[in-house]
C-alpha atoms as a PDB file:
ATOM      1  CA  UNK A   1       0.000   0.000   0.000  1.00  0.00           C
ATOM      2  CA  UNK A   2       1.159   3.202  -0.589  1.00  0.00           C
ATOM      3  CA  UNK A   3       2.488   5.860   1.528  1.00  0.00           C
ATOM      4  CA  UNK A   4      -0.532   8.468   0.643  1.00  0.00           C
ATOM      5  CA  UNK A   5      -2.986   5.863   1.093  1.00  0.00           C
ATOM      6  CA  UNK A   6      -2.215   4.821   4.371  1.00  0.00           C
ATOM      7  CA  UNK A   7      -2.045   8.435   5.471  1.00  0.00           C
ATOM      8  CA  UNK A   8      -5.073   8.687   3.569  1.00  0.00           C
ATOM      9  CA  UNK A   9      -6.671   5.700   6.275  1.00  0.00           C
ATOM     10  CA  UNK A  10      -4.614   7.230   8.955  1.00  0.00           C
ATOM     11  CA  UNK A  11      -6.521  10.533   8.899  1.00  0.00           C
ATOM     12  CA  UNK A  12      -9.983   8.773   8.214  1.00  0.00           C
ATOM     13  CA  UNK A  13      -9.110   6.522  11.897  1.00  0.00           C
ATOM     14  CA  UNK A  14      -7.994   9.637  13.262  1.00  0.00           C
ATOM     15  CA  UNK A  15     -11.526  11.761  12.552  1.00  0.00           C
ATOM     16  CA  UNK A  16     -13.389   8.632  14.097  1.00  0.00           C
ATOM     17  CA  UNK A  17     -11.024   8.128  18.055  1.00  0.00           C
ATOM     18  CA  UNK A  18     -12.266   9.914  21.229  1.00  0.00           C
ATOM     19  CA  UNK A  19     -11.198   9.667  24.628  1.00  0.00           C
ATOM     20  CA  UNK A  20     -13.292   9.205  27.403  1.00  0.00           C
ATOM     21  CA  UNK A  21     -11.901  10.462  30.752  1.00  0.00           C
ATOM     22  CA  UNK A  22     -14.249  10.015  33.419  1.00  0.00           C
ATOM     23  CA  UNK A  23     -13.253  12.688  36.214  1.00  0.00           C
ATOM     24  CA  UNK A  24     -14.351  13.616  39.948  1.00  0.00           C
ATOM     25  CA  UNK A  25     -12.641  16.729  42.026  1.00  0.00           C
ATOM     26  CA  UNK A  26      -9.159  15.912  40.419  1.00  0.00           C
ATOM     27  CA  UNK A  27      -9.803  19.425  38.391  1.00  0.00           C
ATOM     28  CA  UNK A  28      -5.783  19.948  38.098  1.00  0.00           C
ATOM     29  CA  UNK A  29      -5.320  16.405  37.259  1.00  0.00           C
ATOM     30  CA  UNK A  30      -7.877  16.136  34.480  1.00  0.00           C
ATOM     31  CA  UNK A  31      -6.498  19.524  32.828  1.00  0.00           C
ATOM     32  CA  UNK A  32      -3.315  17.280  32.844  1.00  0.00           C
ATOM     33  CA  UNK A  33      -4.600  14.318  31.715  1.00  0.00           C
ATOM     34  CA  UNK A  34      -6.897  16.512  28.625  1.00  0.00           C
ATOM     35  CA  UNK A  35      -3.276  18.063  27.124  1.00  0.00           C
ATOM     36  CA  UNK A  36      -1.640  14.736  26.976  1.00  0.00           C
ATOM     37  CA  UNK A  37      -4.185  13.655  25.093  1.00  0.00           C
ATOM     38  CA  UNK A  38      -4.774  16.457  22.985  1.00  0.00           C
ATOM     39  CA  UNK A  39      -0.472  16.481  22.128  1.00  0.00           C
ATOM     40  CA  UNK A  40      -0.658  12.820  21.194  1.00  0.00           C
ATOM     41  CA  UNK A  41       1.775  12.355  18.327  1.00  0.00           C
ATOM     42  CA  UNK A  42       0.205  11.326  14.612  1.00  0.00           C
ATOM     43  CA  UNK A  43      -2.775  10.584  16.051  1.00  0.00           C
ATOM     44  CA  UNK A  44      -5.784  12.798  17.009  1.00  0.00           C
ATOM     45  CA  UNK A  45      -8.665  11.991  18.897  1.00  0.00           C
ATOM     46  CA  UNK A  46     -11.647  14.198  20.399  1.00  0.00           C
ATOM     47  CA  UNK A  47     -11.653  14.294  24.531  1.00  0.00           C
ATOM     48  CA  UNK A  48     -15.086  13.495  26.057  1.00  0.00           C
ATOM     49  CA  UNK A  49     -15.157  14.437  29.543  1.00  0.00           C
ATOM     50  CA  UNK A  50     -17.466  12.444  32.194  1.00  0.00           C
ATOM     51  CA  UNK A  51     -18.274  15.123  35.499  1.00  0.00           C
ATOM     52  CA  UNK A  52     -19.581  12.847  38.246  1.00  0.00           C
ATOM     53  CA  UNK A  53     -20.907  16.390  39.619  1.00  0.00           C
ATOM     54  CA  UNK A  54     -17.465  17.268  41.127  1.00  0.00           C
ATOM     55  CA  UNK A  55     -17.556  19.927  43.578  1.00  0.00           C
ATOM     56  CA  UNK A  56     -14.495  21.519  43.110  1.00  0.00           C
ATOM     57  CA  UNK A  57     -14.798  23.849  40.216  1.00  0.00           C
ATOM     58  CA  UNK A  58     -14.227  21.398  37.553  1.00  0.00           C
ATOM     59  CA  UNK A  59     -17.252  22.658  35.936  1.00  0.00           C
ATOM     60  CA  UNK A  60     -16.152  26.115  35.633  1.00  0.00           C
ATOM     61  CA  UNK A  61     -12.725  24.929  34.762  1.00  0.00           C
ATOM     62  CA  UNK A  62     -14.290  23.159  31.592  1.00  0.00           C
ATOM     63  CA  UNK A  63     -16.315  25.855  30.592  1.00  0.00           C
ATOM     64  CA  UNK A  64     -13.027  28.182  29.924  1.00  0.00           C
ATOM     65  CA  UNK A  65     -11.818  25.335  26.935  1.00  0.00           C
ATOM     66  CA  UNK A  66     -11.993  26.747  23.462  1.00  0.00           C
ATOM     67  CA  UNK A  67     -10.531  24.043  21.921  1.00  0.00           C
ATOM     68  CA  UNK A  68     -13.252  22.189  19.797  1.00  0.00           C
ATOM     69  CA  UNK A  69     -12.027  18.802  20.185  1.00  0.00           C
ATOM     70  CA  UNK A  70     -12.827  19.147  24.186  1.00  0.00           C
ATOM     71  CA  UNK A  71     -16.158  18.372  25.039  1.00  0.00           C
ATOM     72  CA  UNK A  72     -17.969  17.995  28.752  1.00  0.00           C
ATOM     73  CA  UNK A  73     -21.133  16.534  30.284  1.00  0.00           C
ATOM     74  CA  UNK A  74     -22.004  16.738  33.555  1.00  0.00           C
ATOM     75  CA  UNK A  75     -23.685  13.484  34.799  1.00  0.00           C
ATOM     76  CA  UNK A  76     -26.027  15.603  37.698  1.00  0.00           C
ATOM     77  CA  UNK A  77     -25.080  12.936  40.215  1.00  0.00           C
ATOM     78  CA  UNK A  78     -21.900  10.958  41.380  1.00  0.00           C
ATOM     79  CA  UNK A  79     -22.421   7.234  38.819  1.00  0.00           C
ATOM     80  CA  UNK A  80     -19.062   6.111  40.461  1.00  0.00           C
ATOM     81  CA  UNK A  81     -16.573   4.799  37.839  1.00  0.00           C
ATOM     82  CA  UNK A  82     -18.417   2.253  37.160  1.00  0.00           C
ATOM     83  CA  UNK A  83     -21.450   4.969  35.869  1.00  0.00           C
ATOM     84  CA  UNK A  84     -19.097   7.393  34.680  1.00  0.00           C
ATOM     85  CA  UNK A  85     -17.664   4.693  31.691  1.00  0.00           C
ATOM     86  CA  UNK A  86     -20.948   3.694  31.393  1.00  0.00           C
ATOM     87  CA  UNK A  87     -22.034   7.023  29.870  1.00  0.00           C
ATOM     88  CA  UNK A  88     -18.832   8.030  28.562  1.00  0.00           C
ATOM     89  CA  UNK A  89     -18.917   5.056  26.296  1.00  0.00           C
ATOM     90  CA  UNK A  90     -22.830   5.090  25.675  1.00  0.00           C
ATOM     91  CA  UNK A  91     -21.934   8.916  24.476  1.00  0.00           C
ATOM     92  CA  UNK A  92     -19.089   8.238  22.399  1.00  0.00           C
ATOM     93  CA  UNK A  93     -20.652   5.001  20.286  1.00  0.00           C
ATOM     94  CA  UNK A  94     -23.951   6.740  20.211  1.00  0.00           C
ATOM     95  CA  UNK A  95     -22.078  10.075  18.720  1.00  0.00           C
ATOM     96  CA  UNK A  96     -20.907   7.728  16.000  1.00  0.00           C
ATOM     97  CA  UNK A  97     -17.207   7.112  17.103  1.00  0.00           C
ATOM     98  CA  UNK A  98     -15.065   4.282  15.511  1.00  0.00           C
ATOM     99  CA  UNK A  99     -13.023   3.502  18.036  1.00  0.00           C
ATOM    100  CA  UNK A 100     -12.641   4.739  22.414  1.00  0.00           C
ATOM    101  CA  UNK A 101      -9.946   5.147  24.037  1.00  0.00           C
ATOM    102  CA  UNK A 102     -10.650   5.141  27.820  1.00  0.00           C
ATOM    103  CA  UNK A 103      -9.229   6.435  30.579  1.00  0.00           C
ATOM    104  CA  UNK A 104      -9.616   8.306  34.489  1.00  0.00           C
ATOM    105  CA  UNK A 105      -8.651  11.545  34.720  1.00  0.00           C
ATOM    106  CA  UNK A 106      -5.396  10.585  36.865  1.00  0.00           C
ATOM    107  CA  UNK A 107      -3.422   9.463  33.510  1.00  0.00           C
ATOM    108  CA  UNK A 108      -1.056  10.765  31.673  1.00  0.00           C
ATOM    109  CA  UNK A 109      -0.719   9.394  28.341  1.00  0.00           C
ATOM    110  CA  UNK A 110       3.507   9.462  26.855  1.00  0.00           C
ATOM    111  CA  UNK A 111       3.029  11.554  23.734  1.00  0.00           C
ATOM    112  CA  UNK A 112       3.005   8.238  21.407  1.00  0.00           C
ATOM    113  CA  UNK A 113       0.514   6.554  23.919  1.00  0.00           C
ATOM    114  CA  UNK A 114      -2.323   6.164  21.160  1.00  0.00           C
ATOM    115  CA  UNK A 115       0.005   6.223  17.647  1.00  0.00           C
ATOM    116  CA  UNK A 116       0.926   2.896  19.438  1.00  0.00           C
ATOM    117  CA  UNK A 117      -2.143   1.774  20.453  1.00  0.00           C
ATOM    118  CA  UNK A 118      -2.823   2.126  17.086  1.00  0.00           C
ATOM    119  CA  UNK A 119       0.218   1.011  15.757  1.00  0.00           C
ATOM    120  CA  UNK A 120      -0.925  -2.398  17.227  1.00  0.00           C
ATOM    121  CA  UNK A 121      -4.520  -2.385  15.543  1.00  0.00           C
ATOM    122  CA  UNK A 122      -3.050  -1.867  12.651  1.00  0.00           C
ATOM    123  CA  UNK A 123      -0.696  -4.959  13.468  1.00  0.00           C
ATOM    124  CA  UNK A 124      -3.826  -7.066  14.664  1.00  0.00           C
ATOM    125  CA  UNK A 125      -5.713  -5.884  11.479  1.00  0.00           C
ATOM    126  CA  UNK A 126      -8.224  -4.726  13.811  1.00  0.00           C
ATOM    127  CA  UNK A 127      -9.342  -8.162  15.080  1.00  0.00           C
ATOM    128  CA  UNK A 128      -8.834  -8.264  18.942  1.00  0.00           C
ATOM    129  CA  UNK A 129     -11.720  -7.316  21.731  1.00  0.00           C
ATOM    130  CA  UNK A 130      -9.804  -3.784  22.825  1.00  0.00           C
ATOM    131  CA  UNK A 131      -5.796  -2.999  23.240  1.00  0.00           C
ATOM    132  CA  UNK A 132      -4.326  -1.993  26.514  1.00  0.00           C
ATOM    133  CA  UNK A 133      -1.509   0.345  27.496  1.00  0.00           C
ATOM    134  CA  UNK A 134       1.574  -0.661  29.942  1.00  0.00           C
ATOM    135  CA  UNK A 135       0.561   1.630  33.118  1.00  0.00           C
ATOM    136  CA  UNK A 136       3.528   2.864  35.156  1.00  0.00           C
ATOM    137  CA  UNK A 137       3.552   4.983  38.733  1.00  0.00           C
ATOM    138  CA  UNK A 138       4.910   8.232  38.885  1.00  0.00           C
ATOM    139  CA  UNK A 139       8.801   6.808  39.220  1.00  0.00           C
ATOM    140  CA  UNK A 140       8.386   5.084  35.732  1.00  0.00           C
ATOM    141  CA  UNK A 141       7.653   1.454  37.768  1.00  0.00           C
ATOM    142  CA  UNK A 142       4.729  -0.739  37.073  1.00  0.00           C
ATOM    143  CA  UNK A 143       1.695   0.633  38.769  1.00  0.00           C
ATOM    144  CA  UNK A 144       0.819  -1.914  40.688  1.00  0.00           C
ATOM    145  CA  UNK A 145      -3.077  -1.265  40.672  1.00  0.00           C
ATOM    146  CA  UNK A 146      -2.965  -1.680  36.491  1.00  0.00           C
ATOM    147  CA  UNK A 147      -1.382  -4.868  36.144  1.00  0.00           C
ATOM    148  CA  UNK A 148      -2.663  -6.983  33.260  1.00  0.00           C
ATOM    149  CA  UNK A 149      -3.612 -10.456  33.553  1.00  0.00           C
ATOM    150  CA  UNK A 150      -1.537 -12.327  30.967  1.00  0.00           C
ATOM    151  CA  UNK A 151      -3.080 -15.485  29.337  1.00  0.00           C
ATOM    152  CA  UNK A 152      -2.181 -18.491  29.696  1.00  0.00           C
ATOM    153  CA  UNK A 153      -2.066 -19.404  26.579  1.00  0.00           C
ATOM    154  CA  UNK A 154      -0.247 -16.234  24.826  1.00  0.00           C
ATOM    155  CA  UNK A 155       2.144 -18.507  23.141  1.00  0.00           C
ATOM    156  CA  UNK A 156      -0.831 -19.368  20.788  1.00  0.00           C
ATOM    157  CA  UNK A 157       0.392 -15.380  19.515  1.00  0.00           C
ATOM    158  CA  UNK A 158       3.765 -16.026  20.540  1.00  0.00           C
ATOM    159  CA  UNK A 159       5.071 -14.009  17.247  1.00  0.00           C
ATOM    160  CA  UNK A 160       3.942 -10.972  18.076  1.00  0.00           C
ATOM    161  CA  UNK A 161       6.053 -10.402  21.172  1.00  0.00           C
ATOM    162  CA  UNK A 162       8.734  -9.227  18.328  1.00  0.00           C
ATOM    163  CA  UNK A 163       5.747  -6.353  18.229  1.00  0.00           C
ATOM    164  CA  UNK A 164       5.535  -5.868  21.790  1.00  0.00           C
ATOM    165  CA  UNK A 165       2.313  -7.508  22.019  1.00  0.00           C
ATOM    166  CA  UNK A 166       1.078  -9.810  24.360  1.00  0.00           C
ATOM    167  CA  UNK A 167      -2.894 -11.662  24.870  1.00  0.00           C
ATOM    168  CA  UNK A 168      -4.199 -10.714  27.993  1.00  0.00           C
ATOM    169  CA  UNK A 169      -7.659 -11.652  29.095  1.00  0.00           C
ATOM    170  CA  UNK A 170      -8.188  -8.815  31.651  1.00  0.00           C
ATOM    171  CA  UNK A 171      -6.928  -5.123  32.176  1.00  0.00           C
ATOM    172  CA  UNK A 172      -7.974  -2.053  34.039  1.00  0.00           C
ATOM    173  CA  UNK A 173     -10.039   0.935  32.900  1.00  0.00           C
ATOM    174  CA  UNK A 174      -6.603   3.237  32.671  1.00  0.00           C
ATOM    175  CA  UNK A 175      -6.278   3.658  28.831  1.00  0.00           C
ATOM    176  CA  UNK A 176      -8.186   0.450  27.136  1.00  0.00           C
ATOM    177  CA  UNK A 177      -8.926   0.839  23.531  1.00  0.00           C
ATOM    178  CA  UNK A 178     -11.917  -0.454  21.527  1.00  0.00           C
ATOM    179  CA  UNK A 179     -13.236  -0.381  18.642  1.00  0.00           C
ATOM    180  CA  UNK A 180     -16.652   0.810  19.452  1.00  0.00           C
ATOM    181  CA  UNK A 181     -18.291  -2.787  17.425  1.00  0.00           C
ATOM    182  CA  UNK A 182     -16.945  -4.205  20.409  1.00  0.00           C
ATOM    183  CA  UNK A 183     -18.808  -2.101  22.767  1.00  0.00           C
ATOM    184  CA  UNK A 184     -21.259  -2.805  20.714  1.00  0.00           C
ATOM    185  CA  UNK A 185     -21.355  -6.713  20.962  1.00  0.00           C
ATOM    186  CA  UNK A 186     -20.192  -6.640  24.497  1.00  0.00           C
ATOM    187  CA  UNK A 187     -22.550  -3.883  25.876  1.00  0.00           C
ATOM    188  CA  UNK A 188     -20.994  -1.589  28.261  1.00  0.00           C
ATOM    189  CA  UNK A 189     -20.067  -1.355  31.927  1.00  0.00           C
ATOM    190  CA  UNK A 190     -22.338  -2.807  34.835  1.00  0.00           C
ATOM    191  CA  UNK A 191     -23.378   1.078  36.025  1.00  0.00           C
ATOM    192  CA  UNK A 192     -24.515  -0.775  39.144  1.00  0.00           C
ATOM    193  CA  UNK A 193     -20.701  -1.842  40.076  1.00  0.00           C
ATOM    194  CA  UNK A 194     -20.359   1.721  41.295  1.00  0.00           C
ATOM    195  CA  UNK A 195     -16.799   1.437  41.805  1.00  0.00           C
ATOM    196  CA  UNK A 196     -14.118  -1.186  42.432  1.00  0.00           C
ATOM    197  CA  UNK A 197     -14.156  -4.277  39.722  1.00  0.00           C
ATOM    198  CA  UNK A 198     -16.090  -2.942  36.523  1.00  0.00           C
ATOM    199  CA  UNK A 199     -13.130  -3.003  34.652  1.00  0.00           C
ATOM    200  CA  UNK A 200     -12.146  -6.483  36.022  1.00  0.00           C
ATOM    201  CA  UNK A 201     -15.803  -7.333  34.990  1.00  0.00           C
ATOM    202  CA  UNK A 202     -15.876  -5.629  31.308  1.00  0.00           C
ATOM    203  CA  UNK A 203     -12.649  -7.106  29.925  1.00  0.00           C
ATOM    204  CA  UNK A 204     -13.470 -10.310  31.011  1.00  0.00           C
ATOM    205  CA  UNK A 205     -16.706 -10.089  29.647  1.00  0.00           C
ATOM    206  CA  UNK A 206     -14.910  -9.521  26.629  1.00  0.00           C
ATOM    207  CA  UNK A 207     -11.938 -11.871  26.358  1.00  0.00           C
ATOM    208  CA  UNK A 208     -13.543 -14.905  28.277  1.00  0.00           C
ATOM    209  CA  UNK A 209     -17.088 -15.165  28.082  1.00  0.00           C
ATOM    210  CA  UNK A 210     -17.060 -13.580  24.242  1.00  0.00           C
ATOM    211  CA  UNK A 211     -13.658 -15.305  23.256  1.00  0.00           C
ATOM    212  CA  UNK A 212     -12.016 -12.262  22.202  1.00  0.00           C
ATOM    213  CA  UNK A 213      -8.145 -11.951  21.431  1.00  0.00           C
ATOM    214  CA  UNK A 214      -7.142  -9.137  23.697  1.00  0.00           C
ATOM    215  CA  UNK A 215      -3.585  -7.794  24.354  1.00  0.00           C
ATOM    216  CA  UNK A 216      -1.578  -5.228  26.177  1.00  0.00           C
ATOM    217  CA  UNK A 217       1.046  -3.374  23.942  1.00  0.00           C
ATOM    218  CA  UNK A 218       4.122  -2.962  25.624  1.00  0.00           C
ATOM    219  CA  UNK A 219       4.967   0.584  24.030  1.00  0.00           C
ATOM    220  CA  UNK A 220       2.476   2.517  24.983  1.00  0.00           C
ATOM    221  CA  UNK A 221       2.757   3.684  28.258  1.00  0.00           C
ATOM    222  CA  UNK A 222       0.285   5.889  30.700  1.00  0.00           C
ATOM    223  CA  UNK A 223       1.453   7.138  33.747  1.00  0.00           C
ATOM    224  CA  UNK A 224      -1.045   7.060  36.690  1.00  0.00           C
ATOM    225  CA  UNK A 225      -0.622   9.671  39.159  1.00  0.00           C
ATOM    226  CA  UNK A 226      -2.120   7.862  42.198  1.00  0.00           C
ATOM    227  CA  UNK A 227      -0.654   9.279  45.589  1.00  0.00           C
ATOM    228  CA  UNK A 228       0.208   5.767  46.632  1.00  0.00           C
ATOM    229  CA  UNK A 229       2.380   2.859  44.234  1.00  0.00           C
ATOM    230  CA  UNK A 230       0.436   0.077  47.126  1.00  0.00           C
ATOM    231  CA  UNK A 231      -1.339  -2.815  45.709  1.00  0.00           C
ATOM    232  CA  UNK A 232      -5.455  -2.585  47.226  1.00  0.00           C
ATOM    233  CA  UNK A 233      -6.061  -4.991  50.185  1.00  0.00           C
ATOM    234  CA  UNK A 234      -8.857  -5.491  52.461  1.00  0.00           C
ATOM    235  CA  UNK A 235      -5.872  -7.092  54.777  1.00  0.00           C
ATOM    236  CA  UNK A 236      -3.745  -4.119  55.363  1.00  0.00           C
ATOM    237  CA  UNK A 237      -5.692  -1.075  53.536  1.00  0.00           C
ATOM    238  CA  UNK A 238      -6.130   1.791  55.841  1.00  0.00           C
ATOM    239  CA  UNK A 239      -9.239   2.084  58.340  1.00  0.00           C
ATOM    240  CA  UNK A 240     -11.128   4.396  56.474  1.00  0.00           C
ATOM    241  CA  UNK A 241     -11.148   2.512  53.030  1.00  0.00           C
ATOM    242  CA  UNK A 242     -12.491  -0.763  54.552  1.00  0.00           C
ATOM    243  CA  UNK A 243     -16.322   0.040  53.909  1.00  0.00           C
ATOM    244  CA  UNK A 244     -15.453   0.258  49.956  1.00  0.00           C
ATOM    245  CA  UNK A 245     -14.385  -3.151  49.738  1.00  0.00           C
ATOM    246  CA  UNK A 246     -17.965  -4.417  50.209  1.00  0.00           C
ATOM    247  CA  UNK A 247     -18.100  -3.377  46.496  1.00  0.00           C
ATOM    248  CA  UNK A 248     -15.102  -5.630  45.460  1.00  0.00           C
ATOM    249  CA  UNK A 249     -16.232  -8.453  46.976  1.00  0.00           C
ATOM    250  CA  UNK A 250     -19.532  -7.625  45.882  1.00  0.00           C
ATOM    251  CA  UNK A 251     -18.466  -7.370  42.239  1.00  0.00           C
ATOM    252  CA  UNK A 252     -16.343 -10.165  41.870  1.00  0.00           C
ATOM    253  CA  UNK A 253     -18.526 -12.246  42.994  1.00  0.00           C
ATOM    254  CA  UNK A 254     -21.068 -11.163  39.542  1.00  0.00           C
ATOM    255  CA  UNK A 255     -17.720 -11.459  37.721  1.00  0.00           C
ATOM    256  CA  UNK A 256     -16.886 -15.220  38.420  1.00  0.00           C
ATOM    257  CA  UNK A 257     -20.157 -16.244  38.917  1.00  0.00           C
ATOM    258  CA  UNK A 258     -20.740 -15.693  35.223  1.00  0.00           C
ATOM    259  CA  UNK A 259     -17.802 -17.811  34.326  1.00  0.00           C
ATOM    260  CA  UNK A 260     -19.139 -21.106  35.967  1.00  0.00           C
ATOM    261  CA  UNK A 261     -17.501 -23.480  38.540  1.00  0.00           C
ATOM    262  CA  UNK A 262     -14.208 -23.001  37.548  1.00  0.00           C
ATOM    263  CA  UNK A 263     -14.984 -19.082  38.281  1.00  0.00           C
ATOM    264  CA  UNK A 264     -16.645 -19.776  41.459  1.00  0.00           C
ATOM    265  CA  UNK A 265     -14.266 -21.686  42.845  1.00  0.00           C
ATOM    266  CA  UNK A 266     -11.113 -19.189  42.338  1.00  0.00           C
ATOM    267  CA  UNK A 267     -13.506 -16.574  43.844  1.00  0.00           C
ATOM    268  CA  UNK A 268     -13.985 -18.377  47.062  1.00  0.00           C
ATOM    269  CA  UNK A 269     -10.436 -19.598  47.404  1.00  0.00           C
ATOM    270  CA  UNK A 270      -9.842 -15.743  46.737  1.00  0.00           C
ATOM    271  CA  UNK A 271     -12.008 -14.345  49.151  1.00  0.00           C
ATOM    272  CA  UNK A 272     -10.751 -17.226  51.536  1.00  0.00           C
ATOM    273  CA  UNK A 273      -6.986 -15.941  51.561  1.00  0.00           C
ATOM    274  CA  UNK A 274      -8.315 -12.883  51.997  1.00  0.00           C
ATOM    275  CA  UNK A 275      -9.759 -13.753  54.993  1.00  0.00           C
ATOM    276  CA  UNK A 276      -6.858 -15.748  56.284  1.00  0.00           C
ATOM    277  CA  UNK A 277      -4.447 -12.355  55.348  1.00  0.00           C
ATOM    278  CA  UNK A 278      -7.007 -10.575  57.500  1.00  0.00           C
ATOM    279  CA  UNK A 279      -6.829 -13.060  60.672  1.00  0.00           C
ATOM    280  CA  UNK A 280      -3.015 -13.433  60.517  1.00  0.00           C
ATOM    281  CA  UNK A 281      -1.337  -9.957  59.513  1.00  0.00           C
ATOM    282  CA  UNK A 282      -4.275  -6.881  59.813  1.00  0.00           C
ATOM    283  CA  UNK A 283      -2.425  -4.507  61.767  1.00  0.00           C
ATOM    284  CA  UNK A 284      -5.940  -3.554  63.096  1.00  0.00           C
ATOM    285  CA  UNK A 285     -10.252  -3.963  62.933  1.00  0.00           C
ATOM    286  CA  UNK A 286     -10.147  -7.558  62.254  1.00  0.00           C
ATOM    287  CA  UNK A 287     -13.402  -8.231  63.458  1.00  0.00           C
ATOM    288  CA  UNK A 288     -14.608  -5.082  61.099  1.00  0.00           C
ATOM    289  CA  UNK A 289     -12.565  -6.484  57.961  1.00  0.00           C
ATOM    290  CA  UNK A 290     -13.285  -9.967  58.142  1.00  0.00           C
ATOM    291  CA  UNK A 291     -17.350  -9.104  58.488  1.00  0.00           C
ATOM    292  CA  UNK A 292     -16.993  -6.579  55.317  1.00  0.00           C
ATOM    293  CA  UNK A 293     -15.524  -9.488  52.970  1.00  0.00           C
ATOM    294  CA  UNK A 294     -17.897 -12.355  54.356  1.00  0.00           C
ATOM    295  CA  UNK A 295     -21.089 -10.141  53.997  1.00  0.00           C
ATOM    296  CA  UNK A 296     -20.322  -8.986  50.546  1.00  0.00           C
ATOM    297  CA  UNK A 297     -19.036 -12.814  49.158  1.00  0.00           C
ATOM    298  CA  UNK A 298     -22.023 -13.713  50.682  1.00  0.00           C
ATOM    299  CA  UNK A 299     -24.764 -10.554  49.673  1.00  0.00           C
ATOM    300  CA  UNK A 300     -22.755 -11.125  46.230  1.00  0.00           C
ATOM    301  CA  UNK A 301     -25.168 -14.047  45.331  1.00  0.00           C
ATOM    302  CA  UNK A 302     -27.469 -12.042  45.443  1.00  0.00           C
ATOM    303  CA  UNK A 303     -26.821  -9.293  43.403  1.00  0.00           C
ATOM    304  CA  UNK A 304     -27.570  -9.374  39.577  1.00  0.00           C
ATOM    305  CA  UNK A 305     -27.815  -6.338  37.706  1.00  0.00           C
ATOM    306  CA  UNK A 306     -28.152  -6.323  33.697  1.00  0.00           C
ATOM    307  CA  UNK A 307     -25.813  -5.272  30.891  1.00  0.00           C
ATOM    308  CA  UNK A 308     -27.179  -2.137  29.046  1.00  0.00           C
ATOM    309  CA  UNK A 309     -26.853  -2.420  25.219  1.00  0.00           C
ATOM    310  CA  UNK A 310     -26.032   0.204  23.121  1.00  0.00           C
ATOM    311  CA  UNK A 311     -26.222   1.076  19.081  1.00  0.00           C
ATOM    312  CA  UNK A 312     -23.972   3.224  16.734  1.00  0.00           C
ATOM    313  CA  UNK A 313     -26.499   5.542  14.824  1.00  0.00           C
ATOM    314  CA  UNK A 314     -27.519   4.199  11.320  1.00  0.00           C
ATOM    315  CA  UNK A 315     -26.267   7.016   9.840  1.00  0.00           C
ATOM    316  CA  UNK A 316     -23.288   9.717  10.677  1.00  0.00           C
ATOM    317  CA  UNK A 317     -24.000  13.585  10.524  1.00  0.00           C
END
């Protein structure tokens, strides 16, 4: 193919990418996060910006961006993570999009974050469930909250590793790429997670229970400016976190419960080493931490919420 002509495709993709960032009172972060995005290298994209009603200003921050590719909605209400991606991506596939590249407003994007994001679609000749970046803290380690699950069986696609492309079957929510026929097919976050585990859920969804080839590409890299580089544990997390875990447990129990036994059974042995962390090295509120995890494995079985679909419109304005 010829030079033009791929520039030619380049510029079509290019019209047809947009980022959803999904923020809540991290105004000075997300103004970060929107200028990474909108200096990406070779490759532009619009910015779609998810307000979970932030109280800090971000509103008015927003509202001083002339620069057309930017757009904002505020959701009214805090959705959570879980609800902000939920709209986000219901906006952008519904808007017409190709192709969304997601991500909170704590990332930073390296400037040829989506050229190689791309880069690797065009490898995969755009047959995989979505594309993930390499996430690293703020002193250029792994972040340890963003680690991708590798599969087991990646050797299947051993030859692309000379790509810097690996299968993975899960990843996190901090600069995941789809093309939006995916979201399609797949249907779009459980809104009802609220936080903790819709991302865990979603890819999944994607690369297990729809069979998907999914991979992380190894040069693009995000940074995520969390405060803290610590792995999340019920076991050790600080006192005033432990409430929020009901929603992990809570999740994860939708999320293996929908892949059968073989699910179920890593859930519980999860939850039960967990539990044994908890009675053996919590540094304090045993009692409180062991009751969170037990009442949400448990209340898990009972919670079921649906998958929303969503639709591309028929025809683009």
């Amino acid at each position: 193919m010829r030079k033009q002509e791929k520039e030619m495709m380049g510029l079509i993709a290019m019209e047809r990418i947009a980022a959803v960032v999904v923020t809540y009172n991290r105004k000075d972060l997300l103004q970060q996060c929107i200028h990474s995005i909108l200096d990406q290298e070779e490759i532009a994209c619009d910015v779609l910006v998810v307000d979970n009603a932030s109280t800090d200003g971000t509103q008015q921050a927003m509202e001083q961006w002339a620069e057309p590719r930017v757009r904002y909605r505020n959701t009214g209400q805090n959705l959570g993570g879980a609800g902000g991606f939920n709209f986000g991506m219901r906006w952008a596939v519904e808007a017409g999009y190709d192709y969304v590249w997601i991500m909170d407003d704590d990332t930073i994007p390296q400037p040829d974050a989506l050229k190689q994001l791309w880069s690797a679609h065009e490898q995969l000749n755009g047959r995989y469930g979505f594309v993930s970046s390499v996430v690293l803290w703020k002193d250029g380690k792994e972040c340890r909250m963003n680690r991708q699950k590798i599969k087991k069986s990646f050797y299947e696609h051993v030859e692309l590793l000379r790509y810097g492309i690996v299968q993975i079957e899960q990843a996190t929510f901090v600069s995941l790429f789809f093309p939006a026929a995916v979201i399609c097919q797949a249907g779009l976050p459980i809104k009802e997670f609220f936080i903790w585990g819709d991302d865990l859920e979603y890819t999944r969804r994607i690369s297990c229970r729809l069979g998907m080839d999914c991979y992380a590409v190894g040069k693009s890299i995000v940074i995520h400016m969390m405060q803290s580089n610590n792995g999340a544990s019920l076991s050790t997390d600080v006192p005033e976190r432990i409430e929020r875990y009901r929603y992990a447990y809570r999740n994860e129990n939708y999320t293996y419960r929908k892949e059968g036994i073989k699910g179920m059974l890593y859930y519980l042995a999860r939850s039960g080493r967990e539990l044994m962390r908890i009675l053996l090295h919590s540094p304090d509120h045993k009692a409180k931490r062991s009751m969170v995890l037990i009442r949400s494995v448990f209340g898990g079985f009972a919670f079921c919420p649906g998958i929303e679909s969503v639709s591309r419109p028929t025809a683009k304005q």
